[in-house]
C-alpha atoms as a PDB file:
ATOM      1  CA  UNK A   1       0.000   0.000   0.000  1.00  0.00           C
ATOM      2  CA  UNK A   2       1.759   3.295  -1.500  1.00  0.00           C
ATOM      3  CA  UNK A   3       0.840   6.625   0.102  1.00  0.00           C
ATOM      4  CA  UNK A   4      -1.119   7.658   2.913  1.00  0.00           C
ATOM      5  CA  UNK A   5      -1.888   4.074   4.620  1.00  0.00           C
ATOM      6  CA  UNK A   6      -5.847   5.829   6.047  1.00  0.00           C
ATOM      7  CA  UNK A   7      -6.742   6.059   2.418  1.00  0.00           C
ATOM      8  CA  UNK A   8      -5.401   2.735   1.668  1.00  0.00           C
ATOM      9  CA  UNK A   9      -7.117   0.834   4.691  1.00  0.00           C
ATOM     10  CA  UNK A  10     -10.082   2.763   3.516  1.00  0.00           C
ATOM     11  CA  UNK A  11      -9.848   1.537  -0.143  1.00  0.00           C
ATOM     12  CA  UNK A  12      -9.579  -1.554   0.705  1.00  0.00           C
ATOM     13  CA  UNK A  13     -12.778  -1.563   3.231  1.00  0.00           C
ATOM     14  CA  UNK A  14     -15.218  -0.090   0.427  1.00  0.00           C
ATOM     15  CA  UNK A  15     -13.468  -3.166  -1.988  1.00  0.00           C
ATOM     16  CA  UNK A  16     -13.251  -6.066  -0.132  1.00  0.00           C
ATOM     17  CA  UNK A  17     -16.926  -5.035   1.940  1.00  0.00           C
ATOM     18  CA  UNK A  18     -18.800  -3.634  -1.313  1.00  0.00           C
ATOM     19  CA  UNK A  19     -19.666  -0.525   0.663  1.00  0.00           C
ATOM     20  CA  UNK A  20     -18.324   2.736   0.195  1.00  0.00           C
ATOM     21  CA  UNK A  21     -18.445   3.940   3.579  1.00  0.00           C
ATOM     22  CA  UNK A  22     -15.184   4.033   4.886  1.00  0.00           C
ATOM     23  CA  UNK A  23     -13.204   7.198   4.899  1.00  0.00           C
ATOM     24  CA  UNK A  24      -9.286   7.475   5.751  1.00  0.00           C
ATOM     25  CA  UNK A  25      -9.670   9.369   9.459  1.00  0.00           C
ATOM     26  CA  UNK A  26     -11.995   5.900  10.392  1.00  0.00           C
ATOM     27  CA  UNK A  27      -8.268   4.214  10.484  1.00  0.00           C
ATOM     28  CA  UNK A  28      -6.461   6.449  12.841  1.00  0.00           C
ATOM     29  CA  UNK A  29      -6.880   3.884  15.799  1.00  0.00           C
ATOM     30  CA  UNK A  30      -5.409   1.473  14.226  1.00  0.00           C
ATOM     31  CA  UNK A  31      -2.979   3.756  12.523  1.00  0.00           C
ATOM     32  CA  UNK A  32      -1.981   5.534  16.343  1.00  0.00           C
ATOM     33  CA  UNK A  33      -1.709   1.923  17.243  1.00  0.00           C
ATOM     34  CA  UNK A  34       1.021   1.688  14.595  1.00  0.00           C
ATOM     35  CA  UNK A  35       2.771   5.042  15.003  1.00  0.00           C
ATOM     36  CA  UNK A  36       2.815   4.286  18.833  1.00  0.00           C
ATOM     37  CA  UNK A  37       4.909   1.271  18.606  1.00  0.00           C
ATOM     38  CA  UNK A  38       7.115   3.580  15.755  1.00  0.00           C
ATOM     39  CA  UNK A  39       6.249   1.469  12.773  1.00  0.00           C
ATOM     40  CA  UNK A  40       4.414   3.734  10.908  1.00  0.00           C
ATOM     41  CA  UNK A  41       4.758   8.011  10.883  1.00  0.00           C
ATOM     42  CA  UNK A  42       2.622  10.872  10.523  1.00  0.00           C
ATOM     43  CA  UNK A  43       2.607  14.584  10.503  1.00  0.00           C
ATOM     44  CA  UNK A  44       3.126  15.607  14.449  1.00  0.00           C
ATOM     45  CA  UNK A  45       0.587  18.290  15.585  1.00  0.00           C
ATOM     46  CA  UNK A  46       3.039  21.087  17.317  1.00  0.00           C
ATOM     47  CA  UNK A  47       1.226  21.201  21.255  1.00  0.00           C
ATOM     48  CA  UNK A  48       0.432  17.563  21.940  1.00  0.00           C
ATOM     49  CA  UNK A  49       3.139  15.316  19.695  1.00  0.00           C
ATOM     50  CA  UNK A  50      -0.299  13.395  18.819  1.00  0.00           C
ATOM     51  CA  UNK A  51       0.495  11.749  15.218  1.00  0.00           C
ATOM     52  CA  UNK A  52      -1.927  12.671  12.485  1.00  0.00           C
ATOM     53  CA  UNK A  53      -2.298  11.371   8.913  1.00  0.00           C
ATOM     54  CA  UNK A  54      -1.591  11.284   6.182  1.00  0.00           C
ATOM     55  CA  UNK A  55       0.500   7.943   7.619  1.00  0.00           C
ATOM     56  CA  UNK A  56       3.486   6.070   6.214  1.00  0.00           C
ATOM     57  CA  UNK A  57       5.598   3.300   6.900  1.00  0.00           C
ATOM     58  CA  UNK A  58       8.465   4.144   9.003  1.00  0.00           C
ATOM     59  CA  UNK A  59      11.829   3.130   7.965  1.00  0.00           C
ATOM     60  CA  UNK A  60      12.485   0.286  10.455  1.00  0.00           C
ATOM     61  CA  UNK A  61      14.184  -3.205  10.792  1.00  0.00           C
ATOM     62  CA  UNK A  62      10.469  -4.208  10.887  1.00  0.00           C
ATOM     63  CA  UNK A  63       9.365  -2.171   7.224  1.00  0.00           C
ATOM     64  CA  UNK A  64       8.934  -4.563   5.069  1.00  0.00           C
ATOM     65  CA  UNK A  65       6.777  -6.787   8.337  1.00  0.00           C
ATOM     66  CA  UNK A  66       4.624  -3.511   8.544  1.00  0.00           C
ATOM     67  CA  UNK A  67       3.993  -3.292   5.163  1.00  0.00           C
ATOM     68  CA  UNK A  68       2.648  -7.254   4.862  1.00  0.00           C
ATOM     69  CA  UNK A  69       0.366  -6.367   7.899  1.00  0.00           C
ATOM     70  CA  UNK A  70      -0.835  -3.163   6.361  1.00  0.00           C
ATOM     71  CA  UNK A  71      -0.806  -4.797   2.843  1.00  0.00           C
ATOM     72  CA  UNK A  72      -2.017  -8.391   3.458  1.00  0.00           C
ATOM     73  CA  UNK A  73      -3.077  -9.318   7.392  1.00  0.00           C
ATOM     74  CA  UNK A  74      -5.114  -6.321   7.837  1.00  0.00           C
ATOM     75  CA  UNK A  75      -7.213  -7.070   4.816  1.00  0.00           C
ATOM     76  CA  UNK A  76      -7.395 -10.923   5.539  1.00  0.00           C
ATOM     77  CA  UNK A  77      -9.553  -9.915   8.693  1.00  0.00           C
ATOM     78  CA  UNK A  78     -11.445  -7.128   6.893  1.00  0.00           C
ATOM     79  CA  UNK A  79     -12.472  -9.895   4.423  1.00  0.00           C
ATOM     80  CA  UNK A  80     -13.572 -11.936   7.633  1.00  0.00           C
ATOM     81  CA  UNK A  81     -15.931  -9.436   9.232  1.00  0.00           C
ATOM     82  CA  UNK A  82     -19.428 -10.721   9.479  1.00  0.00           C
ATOM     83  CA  UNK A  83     -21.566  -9.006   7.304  1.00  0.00           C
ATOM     84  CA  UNK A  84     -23.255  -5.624   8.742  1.00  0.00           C
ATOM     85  CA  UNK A  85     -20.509  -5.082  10.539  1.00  0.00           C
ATOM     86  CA  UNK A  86     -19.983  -1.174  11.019  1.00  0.00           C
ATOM     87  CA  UNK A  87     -16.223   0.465  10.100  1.00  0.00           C
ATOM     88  CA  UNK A  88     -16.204   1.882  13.355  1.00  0.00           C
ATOM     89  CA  UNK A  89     -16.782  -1.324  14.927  1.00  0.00           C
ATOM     90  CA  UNK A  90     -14.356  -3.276  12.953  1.00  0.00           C
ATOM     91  CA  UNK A  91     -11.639  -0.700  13.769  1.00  0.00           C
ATOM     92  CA  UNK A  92     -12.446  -0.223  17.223  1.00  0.00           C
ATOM     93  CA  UNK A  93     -12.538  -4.124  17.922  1.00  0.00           C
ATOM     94  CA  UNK A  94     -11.240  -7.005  15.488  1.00  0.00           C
ATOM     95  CA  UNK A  95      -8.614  -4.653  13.807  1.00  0.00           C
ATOM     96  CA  UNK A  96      -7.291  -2.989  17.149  1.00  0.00           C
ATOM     97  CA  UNK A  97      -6.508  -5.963  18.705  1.00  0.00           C
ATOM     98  CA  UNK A  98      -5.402  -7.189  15.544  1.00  0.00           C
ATOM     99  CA  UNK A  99      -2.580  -4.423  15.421  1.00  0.00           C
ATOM    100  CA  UNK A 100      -1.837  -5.178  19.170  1.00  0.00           C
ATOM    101  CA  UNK A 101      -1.331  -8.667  18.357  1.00  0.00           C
ATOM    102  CA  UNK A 102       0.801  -7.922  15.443  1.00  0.00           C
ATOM    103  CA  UNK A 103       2.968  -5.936  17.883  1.00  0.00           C
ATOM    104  CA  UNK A 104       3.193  -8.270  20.644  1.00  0.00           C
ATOM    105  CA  UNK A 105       4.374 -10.775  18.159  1.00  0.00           C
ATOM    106  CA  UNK A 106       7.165  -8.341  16.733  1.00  0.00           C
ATOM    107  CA  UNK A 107       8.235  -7.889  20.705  1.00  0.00           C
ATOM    108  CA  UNK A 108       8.661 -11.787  20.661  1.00  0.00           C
ATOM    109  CA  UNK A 109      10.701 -11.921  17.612  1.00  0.00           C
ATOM    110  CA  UNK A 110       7.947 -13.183  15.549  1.00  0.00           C
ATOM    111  CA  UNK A 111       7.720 -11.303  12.179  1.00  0.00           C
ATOM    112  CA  UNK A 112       4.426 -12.622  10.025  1.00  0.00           C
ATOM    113  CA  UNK A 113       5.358 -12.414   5.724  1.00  0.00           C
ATOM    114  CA  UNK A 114       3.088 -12.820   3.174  1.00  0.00           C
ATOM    115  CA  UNK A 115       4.319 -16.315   2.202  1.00  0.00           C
ATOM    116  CA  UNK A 116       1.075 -18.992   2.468  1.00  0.00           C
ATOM    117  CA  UNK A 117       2.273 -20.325   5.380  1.00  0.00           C
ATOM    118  CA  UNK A 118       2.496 -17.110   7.300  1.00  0.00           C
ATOM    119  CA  UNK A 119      -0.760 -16.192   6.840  1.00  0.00           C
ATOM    120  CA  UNK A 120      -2.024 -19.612   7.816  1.00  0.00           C
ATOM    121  CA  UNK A 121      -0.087 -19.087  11.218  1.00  0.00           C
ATOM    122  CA  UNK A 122      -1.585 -15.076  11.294  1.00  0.00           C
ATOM    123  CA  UNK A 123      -5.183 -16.135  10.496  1.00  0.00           C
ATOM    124  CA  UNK A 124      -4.690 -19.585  13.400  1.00  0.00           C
ATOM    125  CA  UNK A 125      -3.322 -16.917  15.774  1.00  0.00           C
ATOM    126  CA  UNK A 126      -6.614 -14.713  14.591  1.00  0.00           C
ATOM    127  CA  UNK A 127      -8.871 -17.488  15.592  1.00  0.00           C
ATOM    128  CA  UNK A 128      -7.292 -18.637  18.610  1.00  0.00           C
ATOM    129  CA  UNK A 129      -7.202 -14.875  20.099  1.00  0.00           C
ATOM    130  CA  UNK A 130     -11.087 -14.320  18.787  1.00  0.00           C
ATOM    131  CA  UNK A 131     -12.314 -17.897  20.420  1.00  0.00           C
ATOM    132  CA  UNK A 132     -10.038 -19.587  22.586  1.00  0.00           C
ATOM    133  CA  UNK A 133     -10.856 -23.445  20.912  1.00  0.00           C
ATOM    134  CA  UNK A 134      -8.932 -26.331  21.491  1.00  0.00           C
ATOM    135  CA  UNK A 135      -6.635 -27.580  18.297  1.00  0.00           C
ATOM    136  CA  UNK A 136      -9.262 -29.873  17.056  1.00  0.00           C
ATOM    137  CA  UNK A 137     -12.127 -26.990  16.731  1.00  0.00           C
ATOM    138  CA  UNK A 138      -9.527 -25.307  15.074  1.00  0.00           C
ATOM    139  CA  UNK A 139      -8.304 -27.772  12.709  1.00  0.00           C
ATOM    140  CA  UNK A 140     -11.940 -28.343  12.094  1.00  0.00           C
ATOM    141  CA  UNK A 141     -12.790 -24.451  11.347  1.00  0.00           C
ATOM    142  CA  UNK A 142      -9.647 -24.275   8.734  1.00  0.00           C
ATOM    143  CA  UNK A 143     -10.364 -27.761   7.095  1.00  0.00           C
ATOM    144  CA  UNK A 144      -7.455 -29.001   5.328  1.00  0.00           C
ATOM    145  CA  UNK A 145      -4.732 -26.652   6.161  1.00  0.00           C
ATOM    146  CA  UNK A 146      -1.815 -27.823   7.963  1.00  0.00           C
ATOM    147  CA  UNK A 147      -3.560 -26.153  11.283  1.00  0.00           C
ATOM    148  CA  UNK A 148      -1.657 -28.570  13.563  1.00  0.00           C
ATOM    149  CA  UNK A 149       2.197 -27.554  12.367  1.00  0.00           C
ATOM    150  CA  UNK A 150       1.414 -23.704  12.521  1.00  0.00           C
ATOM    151  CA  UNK A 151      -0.046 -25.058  16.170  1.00  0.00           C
ATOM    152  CA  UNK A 152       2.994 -26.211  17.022  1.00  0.00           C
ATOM    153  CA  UNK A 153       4.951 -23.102  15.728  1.00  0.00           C
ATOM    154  CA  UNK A 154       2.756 -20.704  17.222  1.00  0.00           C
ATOM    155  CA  UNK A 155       3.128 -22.754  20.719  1.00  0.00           C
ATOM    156  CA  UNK A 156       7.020 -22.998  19.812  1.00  0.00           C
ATOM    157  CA  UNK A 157       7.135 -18.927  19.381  1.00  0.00           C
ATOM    158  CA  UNK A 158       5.720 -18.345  22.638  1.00  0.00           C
ATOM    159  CA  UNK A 159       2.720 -16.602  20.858  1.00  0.00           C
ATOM    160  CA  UNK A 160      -0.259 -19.330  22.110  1.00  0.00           C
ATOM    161  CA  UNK A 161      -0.414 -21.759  24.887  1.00  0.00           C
ATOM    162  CA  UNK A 162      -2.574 -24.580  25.920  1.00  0.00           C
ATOM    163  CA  UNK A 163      -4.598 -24.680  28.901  1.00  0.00           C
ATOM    164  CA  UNK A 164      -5.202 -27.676  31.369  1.00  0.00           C
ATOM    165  CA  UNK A 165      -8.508 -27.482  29.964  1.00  0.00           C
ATOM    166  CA  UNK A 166      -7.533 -28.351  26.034  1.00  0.00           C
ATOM    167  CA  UNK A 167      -8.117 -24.748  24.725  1.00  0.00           C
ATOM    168  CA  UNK A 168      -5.482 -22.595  23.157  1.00  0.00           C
ATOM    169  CA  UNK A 169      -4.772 -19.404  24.579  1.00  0.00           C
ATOM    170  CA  UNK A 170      -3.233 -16.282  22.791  1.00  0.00           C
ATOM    171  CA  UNK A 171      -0.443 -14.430  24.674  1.00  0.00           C
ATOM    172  CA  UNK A 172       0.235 -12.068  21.832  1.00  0.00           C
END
């Protein structure tokens, strides 16, 4: 995603959803998310150092990582969203905690691509955080993806656990 990443999200809302309600300022959660953890940069306002858009990619050791989420894990969940489901909404829930997530992992030393296999893991991680299954209701929700090994990756990353009760946990 080229240029101001608001406008971007924003495109890619009214695309992937079929409704043209989304407008750039309705990503500036997620976007301050972003900024906060100094992936991402916007215009400073001079009195409270609050970034404001238009919003790029920072030049980090984590670029091109930002740039998948923006480009590729963002969307995934956009695409995901139950239908009805507001902008507002979206941003203030699934795609905040998303971004979080996304953060948390980059802490950890986990850095999601946008190889197949690292979206699998991203959209395992997605479900785990949302529900909180155990690994056969997940296996069972992705059907025949190789749920178990990105499982066993995400539990090997430190990202998910399992609980004496069966169900995975996220700790991203």
């Amino acid at each position: 995603m080229k240029g101001d990443l608001g406008s971007g999200l924003a495109d890619r809302w009214n695309d992937l959803r079929d409704d043209p309600s989304a407008a750039p300022a309705d990503f500036a959660p997620v976007l301050r998310i972003l900024a906060d953890a100094g992936l991402v940069k916007g215009d400073e306002e001079a009195l409270t150092t609050l970034q404001v858009g238009p919003f790029r990619v920072a030049a980090t050791p984590y670029e091109t990582a930002t740039k998948d989420f923006v480009d590729v894990l963002l969307p995934s969940l956009i695409v995901g969203l139950g239908d009805g489901m507001p902008v507002h909404g979206a941003v203030a829930g699934t795609l905040a905690g998303a971004t979080r997530c996304f953060i948390n992992a980059l802490r950890c030393g986990v850095v999601f691509g946008r190889s197949p296999v690292d979206r699998l893991r991203w959209a395992v991680l997605m479900h785990i955080k949302q529900r909180r299954p155990t690994v056969a209701e997940t296996a069972a929700a992705f059907g025949e993806e190789p749920v178990t090994e990105a499982v066993a990756w995400l539990e090997a990353a430190s990202l998910i656990r399992r609980s004496p009760d069966g169900t995975l946990e996220s700790l991203a």
